[in-house]
C-alpha atoms as a PDB file:
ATOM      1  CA  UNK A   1      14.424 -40.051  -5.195  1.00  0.00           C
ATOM      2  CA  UNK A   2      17.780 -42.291  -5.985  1.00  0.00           C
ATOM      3  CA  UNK A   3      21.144 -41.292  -5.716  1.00  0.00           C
ATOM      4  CA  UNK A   4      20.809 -37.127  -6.312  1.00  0.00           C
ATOM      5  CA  UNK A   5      19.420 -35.884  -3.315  1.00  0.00           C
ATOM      6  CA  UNK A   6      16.047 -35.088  -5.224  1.00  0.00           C
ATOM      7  CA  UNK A   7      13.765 -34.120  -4.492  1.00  0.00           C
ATOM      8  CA  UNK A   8      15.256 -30.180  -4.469  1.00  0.00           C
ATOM      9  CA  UNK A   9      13.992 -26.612  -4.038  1.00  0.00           C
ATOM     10  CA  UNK A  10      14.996 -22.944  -2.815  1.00  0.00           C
ATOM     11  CA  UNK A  11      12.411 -20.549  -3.008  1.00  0.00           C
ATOM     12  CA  UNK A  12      12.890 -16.911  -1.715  1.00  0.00           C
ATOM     13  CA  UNK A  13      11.057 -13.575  -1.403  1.00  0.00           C
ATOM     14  CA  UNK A  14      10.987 -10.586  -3.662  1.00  0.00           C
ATOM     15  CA  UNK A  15       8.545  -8.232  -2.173  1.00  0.00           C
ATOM     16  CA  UNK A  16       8.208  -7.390   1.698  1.00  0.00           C
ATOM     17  CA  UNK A  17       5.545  -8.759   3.999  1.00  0.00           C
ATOM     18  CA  UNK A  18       4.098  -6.797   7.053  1.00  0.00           C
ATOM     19  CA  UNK A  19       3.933  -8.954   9.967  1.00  0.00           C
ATOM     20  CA  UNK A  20       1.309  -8.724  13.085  1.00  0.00           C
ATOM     21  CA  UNK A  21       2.137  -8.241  16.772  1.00  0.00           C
ATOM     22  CA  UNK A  22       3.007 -11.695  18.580  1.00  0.00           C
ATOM     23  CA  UNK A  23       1.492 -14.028  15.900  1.00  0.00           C
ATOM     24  CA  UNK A  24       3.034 -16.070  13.785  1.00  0.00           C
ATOM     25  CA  UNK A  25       2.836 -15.283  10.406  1.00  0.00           C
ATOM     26  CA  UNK A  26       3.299 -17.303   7.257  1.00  0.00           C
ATOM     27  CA  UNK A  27       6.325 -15.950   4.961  1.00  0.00           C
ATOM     28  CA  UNK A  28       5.648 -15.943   1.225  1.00  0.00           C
ATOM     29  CA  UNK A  29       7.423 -16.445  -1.596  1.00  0.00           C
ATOM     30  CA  UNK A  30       7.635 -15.166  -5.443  1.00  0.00           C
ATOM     31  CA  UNK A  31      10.645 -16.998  -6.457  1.00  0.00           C
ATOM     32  CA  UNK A  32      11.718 -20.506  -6.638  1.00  0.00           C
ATOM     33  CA  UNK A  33      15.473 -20.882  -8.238  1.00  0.00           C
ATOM     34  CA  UNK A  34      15.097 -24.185  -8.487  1.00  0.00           C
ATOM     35  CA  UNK A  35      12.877 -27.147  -8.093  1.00  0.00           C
ATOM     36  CA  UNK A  36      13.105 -30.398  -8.938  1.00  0.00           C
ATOM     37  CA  UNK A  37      10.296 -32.071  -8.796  1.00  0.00           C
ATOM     38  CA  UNK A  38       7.943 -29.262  -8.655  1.00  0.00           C
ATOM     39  CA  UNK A  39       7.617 -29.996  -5.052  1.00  0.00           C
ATOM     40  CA  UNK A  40       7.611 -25.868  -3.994  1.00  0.00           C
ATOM     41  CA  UNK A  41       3.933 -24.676  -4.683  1.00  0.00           C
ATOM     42  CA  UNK A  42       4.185 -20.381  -4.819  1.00  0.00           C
ATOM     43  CA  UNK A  43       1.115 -20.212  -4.508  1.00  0.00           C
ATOM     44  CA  UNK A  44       0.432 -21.447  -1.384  1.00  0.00           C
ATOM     45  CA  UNK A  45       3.942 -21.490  -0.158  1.00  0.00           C
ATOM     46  CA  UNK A  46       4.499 -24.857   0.676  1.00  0.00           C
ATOM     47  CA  UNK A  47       6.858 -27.979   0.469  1.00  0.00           C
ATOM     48  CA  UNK A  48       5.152 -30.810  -0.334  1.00  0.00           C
ATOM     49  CA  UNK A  49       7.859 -34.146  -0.004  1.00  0.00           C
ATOM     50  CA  UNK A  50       5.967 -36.272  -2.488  1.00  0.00           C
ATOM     51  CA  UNK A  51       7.653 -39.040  -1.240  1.00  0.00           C
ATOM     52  CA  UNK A  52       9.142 -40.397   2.100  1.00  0.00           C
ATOM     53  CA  UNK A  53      12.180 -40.480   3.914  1.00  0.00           C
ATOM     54  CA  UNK A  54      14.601 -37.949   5.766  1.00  0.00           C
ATOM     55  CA  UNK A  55      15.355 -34.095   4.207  1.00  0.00           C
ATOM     56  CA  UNK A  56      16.983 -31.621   5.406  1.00  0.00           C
ATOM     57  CA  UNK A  57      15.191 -28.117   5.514  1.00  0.00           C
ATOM     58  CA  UNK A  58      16.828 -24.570   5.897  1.00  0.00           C
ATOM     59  CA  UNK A  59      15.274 -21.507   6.177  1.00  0.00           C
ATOM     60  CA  UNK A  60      16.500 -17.708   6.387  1.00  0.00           C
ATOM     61  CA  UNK A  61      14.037 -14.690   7.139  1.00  0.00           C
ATOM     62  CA  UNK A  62      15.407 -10.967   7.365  1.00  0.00           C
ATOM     63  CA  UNK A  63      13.529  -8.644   9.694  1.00  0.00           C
ATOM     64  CA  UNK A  64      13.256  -5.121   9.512  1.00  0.00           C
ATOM     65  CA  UNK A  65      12.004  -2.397  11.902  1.00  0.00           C
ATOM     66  CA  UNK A  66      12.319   1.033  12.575  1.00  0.00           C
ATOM     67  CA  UNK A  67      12.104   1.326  16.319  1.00  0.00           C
ATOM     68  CA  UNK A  68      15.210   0.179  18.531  1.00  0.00           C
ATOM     69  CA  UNK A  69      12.920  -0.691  21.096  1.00  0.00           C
ATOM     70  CA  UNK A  70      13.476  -3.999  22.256  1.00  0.00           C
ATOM     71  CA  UNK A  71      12.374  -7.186  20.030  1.00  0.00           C
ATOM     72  CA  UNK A  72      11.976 -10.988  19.938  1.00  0.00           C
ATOM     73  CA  UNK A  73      12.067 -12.443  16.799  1.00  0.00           C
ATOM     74  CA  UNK A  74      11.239 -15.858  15.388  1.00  0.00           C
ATOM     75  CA  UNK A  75      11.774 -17.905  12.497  1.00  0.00           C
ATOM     76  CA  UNK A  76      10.001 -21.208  12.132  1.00  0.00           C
ATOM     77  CA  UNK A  77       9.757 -24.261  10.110  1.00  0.00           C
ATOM     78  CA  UNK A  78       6.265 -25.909  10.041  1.00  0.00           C
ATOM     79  CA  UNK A  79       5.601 -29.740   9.344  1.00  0.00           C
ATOM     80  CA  UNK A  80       1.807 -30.113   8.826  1.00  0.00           C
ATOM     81  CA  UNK A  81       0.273 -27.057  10.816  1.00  0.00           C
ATOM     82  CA  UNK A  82       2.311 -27.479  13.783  1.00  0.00           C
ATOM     83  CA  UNK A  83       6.043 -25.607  14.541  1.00  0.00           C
ATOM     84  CA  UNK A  84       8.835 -28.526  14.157  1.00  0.00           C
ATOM     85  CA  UNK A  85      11.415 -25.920  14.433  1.00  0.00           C
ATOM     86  CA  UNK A  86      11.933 -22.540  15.571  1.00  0.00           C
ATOM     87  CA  UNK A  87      15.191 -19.909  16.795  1.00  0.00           C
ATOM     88  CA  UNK A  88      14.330 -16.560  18.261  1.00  0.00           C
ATOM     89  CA  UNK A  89      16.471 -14.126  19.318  1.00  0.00           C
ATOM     90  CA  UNK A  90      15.952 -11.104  21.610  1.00  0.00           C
ATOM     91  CA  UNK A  91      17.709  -7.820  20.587  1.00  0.00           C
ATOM     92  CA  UNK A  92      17.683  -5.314  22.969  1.00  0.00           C
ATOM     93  CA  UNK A  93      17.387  -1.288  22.337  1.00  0.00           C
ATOM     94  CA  UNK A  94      21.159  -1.466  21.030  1.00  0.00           C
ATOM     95  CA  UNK A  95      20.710  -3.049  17.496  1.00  0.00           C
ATOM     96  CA  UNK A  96      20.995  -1.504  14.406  1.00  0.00           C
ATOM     97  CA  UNK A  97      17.074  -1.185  14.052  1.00  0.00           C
ATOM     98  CA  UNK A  98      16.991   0.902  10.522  1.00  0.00           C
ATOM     99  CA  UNK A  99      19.137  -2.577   9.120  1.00  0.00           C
ATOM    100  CA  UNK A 100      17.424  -5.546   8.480  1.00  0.00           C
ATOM    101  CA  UNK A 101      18.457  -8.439  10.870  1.00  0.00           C
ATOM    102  CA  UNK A 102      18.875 -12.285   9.812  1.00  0.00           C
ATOM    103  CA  UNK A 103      17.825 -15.265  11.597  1.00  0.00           C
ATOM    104  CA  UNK A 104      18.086 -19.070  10.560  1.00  0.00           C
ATOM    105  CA  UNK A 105      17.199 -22.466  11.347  1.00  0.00           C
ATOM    106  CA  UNK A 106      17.497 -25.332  10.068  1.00  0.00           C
ATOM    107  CA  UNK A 107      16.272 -29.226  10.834  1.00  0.00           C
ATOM    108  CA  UNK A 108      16.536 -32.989   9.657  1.00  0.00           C
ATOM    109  CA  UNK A 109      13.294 -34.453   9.535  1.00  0.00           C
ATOM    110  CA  UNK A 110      11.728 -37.751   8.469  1.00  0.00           C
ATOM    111  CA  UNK A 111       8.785 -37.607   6.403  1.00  0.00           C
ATOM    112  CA  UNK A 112       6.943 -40.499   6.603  1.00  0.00           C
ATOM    113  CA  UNK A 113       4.240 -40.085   4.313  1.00  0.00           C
ATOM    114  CA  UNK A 114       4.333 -38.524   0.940  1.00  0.00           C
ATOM    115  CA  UNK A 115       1.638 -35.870   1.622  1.00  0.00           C
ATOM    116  CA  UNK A 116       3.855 -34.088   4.454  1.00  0.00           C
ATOM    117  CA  UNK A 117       4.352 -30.311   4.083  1.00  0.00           C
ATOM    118  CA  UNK A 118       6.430 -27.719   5.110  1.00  0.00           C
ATOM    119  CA  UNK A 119       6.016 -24.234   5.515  1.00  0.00           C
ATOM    120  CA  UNK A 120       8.453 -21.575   6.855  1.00  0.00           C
ATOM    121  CA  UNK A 121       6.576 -18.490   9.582  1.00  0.00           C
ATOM    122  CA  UNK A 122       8.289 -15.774  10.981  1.00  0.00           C
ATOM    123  CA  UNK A 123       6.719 -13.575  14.495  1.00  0.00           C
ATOM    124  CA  UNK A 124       8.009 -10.270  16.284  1.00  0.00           C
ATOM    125  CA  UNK A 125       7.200  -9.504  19.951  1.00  0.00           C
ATOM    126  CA  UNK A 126       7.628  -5.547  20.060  1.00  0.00           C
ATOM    127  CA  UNK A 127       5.811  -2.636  21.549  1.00  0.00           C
ATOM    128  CA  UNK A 128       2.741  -1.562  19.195  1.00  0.00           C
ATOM    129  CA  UNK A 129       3.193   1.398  19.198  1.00  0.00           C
ATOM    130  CA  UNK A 130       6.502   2.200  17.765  1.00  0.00           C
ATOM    131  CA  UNK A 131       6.093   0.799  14.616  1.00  0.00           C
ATOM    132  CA  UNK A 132       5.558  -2.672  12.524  1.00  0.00           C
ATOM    133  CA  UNK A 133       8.218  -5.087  11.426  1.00  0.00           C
ATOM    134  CA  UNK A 134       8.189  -6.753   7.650  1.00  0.00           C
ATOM    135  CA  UNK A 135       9.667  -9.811   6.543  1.00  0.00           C
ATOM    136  CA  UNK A 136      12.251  -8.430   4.008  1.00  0.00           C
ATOM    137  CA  UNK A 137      12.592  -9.749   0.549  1.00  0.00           C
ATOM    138  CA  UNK A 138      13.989  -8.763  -2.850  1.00  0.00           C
ATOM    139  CA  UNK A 139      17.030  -8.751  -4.384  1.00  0.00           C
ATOM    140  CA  UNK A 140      19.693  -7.262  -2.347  1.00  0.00           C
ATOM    141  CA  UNK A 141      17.520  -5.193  -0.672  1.00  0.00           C
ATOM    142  CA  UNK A 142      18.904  -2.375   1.568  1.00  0.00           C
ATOM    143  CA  UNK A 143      22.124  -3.349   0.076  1.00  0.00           C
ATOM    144  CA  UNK A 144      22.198  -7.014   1.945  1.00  0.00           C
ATOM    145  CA  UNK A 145      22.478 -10.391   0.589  1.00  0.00           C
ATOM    146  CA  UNK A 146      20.229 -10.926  -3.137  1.00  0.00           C
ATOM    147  CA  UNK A 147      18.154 -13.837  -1.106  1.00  0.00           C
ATOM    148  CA  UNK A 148      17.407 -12.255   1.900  1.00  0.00           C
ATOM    149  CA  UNK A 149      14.401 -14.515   2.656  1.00  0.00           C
ATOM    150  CA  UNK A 150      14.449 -17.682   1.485  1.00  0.00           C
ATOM    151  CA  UNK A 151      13.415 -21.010   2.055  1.00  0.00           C
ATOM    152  CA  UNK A 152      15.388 -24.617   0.994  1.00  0.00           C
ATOM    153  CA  UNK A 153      15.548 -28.064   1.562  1.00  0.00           C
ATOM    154  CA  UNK A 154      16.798 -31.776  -0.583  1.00  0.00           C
ATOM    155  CA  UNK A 155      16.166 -35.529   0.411  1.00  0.00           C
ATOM    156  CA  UNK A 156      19.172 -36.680   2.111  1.00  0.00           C
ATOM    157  CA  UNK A 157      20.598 -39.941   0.382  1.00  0.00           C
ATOM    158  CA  UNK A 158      20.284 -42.930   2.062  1.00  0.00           C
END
């Protein structure tokens, strides 16, 4: 806690992650590039707030798929099993479908006990049979941003 908005994480991917038809899928992570309290667990992917109080969360996950059919795609930030969160776009057969595409969201939420948990998902509605998406990660993959996936968040001061 105190006066450093700790406790503090960012975790992102570095490897890409198929993702199933319609279902919400939980996005991984290899990295962490920072965290303070040792809060971000890899290996279950998780933010765990040790503590209570409000934090603000922020999430980015970059699809990719090779069809230009048209697609729905959702990011989500989970709070104990259960979606707190989500945006979702639908891009129609005109997007650049051989580019990944980016999608964030972001909340303020109030813990209010120390064992809450967050966890970031990611889902794309699409037509079977042309294809299946992935959750992009890696270091400027495809020439994009170095944290194409990632996941943060801090305690807000209060």
């Amino acid at each position: 806690g105190g006066a450093n908005n700790t406790p503090q994480f960012f975790a992102y991917k570095t490897a890409t992650q198929g993702i199933t038809e319609e279902t919400y899928t939980k996005v991984t992570f290899q990295t962490e590039l920072y965290d303070s309290g040792g809060d971000f667990d890899l290996s279950n992917d998780k933010f765990v707030t040790g503590e209570t109080g409000k934090f603000f969360l922020f999430a980015q996950v970059g699809f990719f798929h090779a069809s230009n059919n048209g697609h729905e795609f959702r990011t989500a930030i989970y709070k104990n099993n259960s979606i707190l969160v989500s945006n979702s776009i639908y891009l129609n057969n005109e997007f650049e479908y051989n580019k990944p595409q980016f999608f964030n969201v972001s909340i303020i939420d109030n813990s209010t006990s120390s064992s809450d948990y967050y966890e970031i998902f990611a889902r794309c509605d699409y037509n079977a049979s042309t294809g299946s998406p992935q959750v992009t990660g890696g270091s400027g993959q495809n020439g994009y941003t170095s944290y194409e996936t990632h996941f943060g968040g801090f305690k807000l001061i209060q």
